[in-house]
C-alpha atoms as a PDB file:
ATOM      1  CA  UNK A   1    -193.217 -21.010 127.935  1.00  0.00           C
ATOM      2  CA  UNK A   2    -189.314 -21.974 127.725  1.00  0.00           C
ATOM      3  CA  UNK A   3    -186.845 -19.001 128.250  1.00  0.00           C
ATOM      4  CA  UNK A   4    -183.295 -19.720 126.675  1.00  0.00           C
ATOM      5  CA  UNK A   5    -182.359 -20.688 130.296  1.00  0.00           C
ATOM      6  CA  UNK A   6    -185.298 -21.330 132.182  1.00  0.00           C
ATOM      7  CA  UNK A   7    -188.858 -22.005 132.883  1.00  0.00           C
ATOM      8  CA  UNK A   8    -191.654 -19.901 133.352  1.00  0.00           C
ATOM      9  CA  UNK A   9    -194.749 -20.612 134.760  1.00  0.00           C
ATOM     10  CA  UNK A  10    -197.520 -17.213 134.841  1.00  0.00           C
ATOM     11  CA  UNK A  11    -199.331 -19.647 137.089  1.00  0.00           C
ATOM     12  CA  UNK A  12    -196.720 -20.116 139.500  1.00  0.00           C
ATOM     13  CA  UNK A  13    -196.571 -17.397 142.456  1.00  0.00           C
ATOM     14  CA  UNK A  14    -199.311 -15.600 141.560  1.00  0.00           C
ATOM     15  CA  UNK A  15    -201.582 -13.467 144.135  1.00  0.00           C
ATOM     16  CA  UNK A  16    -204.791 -14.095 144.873  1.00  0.00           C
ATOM     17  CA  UNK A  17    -208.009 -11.451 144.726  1.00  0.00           C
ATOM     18  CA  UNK A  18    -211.145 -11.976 147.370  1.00  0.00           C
ATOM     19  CA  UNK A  19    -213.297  -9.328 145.847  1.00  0.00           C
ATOM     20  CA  UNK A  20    -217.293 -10.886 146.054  1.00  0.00           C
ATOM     21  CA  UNK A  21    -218.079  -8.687 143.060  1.00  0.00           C
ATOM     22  CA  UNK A  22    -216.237 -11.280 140.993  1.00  0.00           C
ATOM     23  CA  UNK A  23    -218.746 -14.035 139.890  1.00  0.00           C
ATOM     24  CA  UNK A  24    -216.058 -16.876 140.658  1.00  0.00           C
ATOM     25  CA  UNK A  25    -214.998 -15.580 143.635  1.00  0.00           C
ATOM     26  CA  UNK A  26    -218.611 -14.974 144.495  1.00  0.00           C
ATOM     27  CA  UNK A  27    -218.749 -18.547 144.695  1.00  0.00           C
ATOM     28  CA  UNK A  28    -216.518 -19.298 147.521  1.00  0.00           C
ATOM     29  CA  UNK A  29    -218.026 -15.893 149.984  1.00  0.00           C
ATOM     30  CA  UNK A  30    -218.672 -18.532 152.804  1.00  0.00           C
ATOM     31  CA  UNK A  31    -214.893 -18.966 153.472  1.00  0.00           C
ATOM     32  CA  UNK A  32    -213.750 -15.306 152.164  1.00  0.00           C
ATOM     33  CA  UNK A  33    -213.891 -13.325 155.514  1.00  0.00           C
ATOM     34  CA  UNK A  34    -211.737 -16.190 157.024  1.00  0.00           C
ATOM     35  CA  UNK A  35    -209.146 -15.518 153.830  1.00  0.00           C
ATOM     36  CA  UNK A  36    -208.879 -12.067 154.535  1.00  0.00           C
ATOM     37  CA  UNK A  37    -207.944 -12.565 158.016  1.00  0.00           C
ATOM     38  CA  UNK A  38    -204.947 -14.740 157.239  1.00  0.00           C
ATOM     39  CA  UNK A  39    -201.754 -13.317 159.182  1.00  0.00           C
ATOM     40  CA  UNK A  40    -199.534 -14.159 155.310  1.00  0.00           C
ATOM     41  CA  UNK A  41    -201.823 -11.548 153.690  1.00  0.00           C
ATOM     42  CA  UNK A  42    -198.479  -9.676 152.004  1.00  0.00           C
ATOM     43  CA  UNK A  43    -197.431 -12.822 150.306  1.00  0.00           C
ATOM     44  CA  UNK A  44    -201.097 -13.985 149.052  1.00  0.00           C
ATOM     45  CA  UNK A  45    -202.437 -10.492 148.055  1.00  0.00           C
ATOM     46  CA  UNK A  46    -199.493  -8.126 147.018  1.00  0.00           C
ATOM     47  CA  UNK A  47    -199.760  -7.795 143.230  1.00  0.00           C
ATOM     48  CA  UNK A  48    -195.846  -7.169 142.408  1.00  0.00           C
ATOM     49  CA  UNK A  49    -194.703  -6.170 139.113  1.00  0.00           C
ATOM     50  CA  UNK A  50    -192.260  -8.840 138.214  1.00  0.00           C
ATOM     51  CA  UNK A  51    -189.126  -8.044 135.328  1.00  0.00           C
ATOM     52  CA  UNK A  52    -187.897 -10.867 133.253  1.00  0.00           C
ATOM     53  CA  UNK A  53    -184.202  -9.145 132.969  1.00  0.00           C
ATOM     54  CA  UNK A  54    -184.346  -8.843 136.760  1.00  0.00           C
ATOM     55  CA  UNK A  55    -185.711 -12.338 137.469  1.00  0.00           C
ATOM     56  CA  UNK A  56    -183.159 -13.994 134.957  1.00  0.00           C
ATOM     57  CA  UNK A  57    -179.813 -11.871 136.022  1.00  0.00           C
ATOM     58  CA  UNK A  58    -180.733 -13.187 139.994  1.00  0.00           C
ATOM     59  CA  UNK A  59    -181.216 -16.638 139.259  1.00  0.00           C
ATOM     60  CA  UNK A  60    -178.249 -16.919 136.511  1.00  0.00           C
ATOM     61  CA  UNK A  61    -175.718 -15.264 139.190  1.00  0.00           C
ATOM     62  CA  UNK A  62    -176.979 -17.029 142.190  1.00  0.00           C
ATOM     63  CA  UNK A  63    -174.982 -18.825 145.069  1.00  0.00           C
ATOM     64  CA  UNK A  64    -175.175 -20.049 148.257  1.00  0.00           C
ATOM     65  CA  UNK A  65    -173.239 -19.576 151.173  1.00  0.00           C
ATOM     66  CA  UNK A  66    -173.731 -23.081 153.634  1.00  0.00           C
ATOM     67  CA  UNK A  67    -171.305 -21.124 156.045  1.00  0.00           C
ATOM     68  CA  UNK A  68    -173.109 -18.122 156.449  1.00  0.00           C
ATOM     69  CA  UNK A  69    -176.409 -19.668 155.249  1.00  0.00           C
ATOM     70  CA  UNK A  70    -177.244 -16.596 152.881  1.00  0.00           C
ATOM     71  CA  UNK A  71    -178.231 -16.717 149.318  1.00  0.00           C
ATOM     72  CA  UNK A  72    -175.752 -14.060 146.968  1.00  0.00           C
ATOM     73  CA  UNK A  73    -176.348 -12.549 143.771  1.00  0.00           C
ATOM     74  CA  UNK A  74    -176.040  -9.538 140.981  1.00  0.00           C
ATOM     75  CA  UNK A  75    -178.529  -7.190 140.189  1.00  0.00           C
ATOM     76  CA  UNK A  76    -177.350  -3.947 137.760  1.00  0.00           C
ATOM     77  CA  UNK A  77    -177.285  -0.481 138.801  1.00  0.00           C
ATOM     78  CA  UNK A  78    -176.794   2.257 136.586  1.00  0.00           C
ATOM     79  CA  UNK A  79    -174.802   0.043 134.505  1.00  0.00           C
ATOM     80  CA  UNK A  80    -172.830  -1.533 137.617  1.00  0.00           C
ATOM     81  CA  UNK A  81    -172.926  -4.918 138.867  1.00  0.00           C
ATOM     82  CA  UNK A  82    -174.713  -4.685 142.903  1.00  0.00           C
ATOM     83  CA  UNK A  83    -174.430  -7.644 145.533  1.00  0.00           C
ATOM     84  CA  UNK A  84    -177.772  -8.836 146.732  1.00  0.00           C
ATOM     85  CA  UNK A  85    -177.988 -10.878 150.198  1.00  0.00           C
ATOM     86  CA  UNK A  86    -180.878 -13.072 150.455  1.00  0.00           C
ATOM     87  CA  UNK A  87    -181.081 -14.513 153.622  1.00  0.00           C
ATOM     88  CA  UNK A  88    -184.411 -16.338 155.908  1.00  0.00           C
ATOM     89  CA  UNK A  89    -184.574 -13.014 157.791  1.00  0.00           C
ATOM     90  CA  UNK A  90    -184.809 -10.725 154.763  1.00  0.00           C
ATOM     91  CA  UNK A  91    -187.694 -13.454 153.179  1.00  0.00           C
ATOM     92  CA  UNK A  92    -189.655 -13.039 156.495  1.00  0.00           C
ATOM     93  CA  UNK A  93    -188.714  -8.919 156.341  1.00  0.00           C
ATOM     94  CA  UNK A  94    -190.067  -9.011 152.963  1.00  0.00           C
ATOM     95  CA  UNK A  95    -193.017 -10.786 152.970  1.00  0.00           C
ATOM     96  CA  UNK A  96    -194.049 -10.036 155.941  1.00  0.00           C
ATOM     97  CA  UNK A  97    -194.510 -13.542 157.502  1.00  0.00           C
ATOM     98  CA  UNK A  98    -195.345 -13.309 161.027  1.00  0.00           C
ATOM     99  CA  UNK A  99    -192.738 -16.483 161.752  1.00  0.00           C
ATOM    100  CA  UNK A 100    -189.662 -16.742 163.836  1.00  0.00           C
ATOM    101  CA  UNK A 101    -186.623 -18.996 163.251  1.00  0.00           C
ATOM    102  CA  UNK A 102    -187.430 -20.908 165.876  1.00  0.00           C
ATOM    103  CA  UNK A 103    -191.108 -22.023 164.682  1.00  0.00           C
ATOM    104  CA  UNK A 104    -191.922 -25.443 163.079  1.00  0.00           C
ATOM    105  CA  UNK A 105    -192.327 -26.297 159.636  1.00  0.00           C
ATOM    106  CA  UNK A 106    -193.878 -29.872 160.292  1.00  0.00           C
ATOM    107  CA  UNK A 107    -196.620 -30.728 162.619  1.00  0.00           C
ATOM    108  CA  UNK A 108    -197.996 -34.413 164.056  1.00  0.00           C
ATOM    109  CA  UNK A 109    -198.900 -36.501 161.248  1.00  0.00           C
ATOM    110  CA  UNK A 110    -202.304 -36.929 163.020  1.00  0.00           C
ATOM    111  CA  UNK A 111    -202.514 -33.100 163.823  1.00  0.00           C
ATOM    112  CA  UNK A 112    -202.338 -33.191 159.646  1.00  0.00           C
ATOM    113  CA  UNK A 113    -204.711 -35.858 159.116  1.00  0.00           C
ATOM    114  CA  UNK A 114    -207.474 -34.403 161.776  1.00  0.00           C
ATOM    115  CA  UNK A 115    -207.249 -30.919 159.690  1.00  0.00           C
ATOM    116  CA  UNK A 116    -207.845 -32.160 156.819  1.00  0.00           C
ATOM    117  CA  UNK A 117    -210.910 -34.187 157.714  1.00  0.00           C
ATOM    118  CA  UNK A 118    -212.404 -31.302 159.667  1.00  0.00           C
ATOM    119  CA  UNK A 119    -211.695 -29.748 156.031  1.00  0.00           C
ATOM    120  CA  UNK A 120    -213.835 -32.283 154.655  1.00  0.00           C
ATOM    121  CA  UNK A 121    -211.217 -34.155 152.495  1.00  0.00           C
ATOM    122  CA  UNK A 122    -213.165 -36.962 151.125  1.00  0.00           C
ATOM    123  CA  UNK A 123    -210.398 -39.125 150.042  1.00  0.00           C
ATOM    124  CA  UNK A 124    -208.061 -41.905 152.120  1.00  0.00           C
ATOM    125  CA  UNK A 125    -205.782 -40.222 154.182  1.00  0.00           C
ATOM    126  CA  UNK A 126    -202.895 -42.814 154.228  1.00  0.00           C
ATOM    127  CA  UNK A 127    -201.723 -40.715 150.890  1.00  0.00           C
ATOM    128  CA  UNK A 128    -198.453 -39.045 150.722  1.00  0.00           C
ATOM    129  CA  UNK A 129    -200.340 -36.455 148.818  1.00  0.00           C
ATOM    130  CA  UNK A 130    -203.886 -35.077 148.915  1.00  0.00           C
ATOM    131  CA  UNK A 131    -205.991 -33.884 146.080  1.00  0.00           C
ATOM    132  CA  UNK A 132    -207.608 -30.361 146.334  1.00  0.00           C
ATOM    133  CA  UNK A 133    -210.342 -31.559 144.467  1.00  0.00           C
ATOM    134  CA  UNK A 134    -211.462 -34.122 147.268  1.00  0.00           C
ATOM    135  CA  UNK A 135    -211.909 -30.987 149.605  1.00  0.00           C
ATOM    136  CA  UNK A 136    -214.979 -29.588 150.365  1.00  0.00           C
ATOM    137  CA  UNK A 137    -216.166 -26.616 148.266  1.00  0.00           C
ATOM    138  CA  UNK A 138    -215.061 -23.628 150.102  1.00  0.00           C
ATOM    139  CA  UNK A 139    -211.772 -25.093 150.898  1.00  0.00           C
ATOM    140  CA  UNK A 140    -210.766 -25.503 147.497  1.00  0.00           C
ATOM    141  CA  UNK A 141    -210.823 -22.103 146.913  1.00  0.00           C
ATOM    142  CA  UNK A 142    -208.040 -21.710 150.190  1.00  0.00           C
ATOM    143  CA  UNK A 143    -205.952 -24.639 148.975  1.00  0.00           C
ATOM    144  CA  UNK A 144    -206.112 -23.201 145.271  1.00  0.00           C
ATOM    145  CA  UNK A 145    -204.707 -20.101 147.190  1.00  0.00           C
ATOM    146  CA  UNK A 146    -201.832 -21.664 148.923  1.00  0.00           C
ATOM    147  CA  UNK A 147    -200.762 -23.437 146.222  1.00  0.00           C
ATOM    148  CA  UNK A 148    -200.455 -20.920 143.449  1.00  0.00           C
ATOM    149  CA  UNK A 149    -199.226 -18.372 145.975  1.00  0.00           C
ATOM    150  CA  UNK A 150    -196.673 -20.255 147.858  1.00  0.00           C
ATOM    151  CA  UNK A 151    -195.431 -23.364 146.275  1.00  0.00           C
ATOM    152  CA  UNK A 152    -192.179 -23.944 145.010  1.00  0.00           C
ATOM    153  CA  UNK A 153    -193.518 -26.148 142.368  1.00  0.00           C
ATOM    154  CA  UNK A 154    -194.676 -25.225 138.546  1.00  0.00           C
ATOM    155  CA  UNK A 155    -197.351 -26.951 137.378  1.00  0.00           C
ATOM    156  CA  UNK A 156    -199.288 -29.707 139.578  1.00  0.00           C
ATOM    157  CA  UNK A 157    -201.228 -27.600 141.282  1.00  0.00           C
ATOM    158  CA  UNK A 158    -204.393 -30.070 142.016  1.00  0.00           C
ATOM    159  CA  UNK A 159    -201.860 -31.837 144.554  1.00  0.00           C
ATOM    160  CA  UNK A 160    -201.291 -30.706 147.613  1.00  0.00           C
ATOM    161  CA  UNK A 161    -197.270 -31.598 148.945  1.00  0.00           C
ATOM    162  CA  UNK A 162    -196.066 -32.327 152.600  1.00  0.00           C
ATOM    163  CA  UNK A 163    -195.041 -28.832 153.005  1.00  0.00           C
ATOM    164  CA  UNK A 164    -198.319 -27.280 151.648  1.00  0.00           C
ATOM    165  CA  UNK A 165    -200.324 -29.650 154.312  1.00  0.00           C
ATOM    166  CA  UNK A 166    -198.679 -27.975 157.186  1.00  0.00           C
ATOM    167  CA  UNK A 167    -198.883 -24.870 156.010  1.00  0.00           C
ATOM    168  CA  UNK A 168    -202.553 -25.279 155.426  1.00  0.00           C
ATOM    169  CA  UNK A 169    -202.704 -26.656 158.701  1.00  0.00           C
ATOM    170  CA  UNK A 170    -200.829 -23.757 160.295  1.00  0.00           C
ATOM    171  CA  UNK A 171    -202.956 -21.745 158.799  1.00  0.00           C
ATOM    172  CA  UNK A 172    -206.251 -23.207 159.618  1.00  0.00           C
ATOM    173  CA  UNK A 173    -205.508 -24.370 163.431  1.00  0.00           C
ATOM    174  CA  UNK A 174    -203.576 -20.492 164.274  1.00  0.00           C
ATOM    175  CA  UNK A 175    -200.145 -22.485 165.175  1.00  0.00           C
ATOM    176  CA  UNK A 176    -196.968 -20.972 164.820  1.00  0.00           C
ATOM    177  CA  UNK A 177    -195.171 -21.510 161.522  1.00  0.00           C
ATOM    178  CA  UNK A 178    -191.794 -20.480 160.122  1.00  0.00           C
ATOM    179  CA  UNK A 179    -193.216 -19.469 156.341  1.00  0.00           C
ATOM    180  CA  UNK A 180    -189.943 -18.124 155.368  1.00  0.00           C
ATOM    181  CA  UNK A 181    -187.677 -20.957 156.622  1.00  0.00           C
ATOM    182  CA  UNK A 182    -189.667 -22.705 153.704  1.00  0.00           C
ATOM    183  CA  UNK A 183    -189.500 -20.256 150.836  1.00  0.00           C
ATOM    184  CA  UNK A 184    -185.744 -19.927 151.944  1.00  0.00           C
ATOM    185  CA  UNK A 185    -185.150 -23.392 151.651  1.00  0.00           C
ATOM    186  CA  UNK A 186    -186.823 -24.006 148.400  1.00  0.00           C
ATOM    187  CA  UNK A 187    -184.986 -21.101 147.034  1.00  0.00           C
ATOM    188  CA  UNK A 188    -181.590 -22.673 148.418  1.00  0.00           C
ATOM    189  CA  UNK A 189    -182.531 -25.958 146.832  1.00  0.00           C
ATOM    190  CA  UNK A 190    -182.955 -24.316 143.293  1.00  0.00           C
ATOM    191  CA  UNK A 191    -179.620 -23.053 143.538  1.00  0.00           C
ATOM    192  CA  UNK A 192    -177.588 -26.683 145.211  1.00  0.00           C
ATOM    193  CA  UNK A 193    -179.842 -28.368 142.418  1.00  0.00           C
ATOM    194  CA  UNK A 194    -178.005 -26.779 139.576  1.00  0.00           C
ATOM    195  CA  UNK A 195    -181.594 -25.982 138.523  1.00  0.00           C
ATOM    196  CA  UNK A 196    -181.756 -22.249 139.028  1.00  0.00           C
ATOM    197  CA  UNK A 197    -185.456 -21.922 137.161  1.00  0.00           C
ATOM    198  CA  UNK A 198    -187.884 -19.115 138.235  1.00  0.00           C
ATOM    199  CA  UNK A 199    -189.261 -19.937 141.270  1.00  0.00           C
ATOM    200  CA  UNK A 200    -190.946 -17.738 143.358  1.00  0.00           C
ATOM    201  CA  UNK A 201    -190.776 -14.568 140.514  1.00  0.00           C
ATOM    202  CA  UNK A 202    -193.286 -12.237 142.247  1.00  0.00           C
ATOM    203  CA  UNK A 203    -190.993 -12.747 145.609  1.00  0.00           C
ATOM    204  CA  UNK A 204    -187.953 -12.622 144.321  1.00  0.00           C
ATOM    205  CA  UNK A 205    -188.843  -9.263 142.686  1.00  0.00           C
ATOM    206  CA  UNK A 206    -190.217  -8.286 146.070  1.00  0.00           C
ATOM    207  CA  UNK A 207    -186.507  -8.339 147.586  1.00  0.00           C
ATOM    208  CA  UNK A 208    -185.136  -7.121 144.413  1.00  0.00           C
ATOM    209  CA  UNK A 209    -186.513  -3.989 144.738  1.00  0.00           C
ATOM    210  CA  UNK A 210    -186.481  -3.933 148.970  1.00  0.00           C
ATOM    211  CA  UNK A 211    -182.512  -3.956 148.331  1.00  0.00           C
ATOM    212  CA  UNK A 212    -182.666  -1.725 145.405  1.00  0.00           C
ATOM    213  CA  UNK A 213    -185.558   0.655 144.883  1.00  0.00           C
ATOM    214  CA  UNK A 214    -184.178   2.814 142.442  1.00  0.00           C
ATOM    215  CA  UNK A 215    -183.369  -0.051 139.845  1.00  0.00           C
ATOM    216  CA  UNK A 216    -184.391   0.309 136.299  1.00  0.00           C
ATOM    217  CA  UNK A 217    -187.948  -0.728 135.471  1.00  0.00           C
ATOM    218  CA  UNK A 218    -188.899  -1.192 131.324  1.00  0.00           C
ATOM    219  CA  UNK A 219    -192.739  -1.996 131.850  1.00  0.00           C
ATOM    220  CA  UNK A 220    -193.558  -2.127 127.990  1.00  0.00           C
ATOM    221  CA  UNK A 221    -190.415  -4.384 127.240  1.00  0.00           C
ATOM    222  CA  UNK A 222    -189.302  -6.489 130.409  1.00  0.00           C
ATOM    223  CA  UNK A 223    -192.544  -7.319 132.215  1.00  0.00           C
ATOM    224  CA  UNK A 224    -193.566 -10.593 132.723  1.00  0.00           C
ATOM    225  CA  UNK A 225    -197.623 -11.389 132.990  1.00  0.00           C
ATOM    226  CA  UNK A 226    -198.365 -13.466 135.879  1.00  0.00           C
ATOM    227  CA  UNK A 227    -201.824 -15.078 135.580  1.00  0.00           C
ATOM    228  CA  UNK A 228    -203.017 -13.135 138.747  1.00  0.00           C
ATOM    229  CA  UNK A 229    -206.144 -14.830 140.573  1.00  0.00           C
ATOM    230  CA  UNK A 230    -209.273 -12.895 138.721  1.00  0.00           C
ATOM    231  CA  UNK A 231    -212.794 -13.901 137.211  1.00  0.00           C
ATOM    232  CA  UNK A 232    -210.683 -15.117 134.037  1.00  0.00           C
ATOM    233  CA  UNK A 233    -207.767 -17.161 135.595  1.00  0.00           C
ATOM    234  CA  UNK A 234    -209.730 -18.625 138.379  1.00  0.00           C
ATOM    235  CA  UNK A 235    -210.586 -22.505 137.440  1.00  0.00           C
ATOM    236  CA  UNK A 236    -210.743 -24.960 140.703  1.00  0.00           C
ATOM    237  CA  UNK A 237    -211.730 -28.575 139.560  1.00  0.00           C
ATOM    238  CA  UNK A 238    -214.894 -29.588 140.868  1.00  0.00           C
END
């Protein structure tokens, strides 16, 4: 789907759903308790209502600030224009991550490698990428996660990035990681690009309406569908 200005992905962003009473979920139960125990459960699970006029104003108005290293940008109010900071802190507010700004966002490369053997990646491992499909069974369901949930990206979402890997490995080993350093950053890039497409709609909304409770929400007009993780969406390559 091509918006006058942008792209928009219902794929990208999405949350995911661990409910067993789901036939496709069903599928993956073996690794399902250790989902649900994941310390970024606000970011994977919280279903957001997302509004294209909100989305599109942000993103259109955007700047960043190297100096003071915050992201700026409009939102309306009543009719009035309203500054919105976005800054690492607020992501990691906002989402919840359980991160400080002093935590890593890359690990050894053989730290990497070694998780993703024990994760029974079946595939060389001299790749710059690896293939969620050449995990084992019950890990493609947690890389499917990550991906939709948390990448930057739209589209390609059989290949998992650099970034992705050490999150993933974060998440499997229990090592500190700064989650919102990353979302910050890829958020800052969309903006220094010149790119300024939708990333991240579902989060963005999320500190939308942090800043700005009160603003004005048109469900039956202005709400954009996000293909949420459910028994329809769900499709992992075998």
């Amino acid at each position: 789907m091509m918006d006058s200005i942008v792209e928009f992905d219902p794929s990208h962003n999405i949350c995911c759903v661990y409910d067993e009473k789901l036939p496709k979920i069903a599928v993956f139960k073996s690794i399902l308790e250790f989902m649900k125990r994941l310390p970024i459960q606000k970011a994977l699970t919280n279903k957001h209502n997302v509004f294209r006029s909100h989305i599109d104003r942000l993103w259109k108005t955007a700047k960043y600030d190297e100096e003071s290293k915050v992201i700026t940008s409009i939102v309306s109010l009543n009719g009035k224009d309203k500054e919105i900071v976005i800054s690492e802190q607020l992501v990691r507010e906002v989402l919840d991550f359980p991160d400080d700004e002093d935590y890593p966002t890359k690990f050894p490369e053989r730290m990497v490698k070694g998780c993703m053997l024990r994760m029974g990646y079946n595939s060389p491992l001299n790749s710059v990428n690896y293939l969620k499909s050449c995990f084992s069974k019950p890990y493609k369901f947690f890389i499917h996660s990550i991906v939709h949930a948390l990448s930057y990206r739209k589209g390609g979402y059989d290949v998992m990035r650099d970034y992705q890997m050490n999150m993933v490995t974060a998440l499997m080993l229990n090592k500190k990681y700064n989650f919102s350093k990353i979302i910050f950053h890829y958020m800052k890039e969309n903006i220094t690009s010149g790119s300024k497409t939708w990333i991240y709609p579902r989060f963005v909304q999320m500190m939308i309406d942090h800043a700005y409770p009160d603003l004005e929400k048109v469900e039956d007009k202005d709400l954009l569908s996000l293909y949420h993780m459910d028994n329809d969406t769900l499709i992992i390559s075998s």
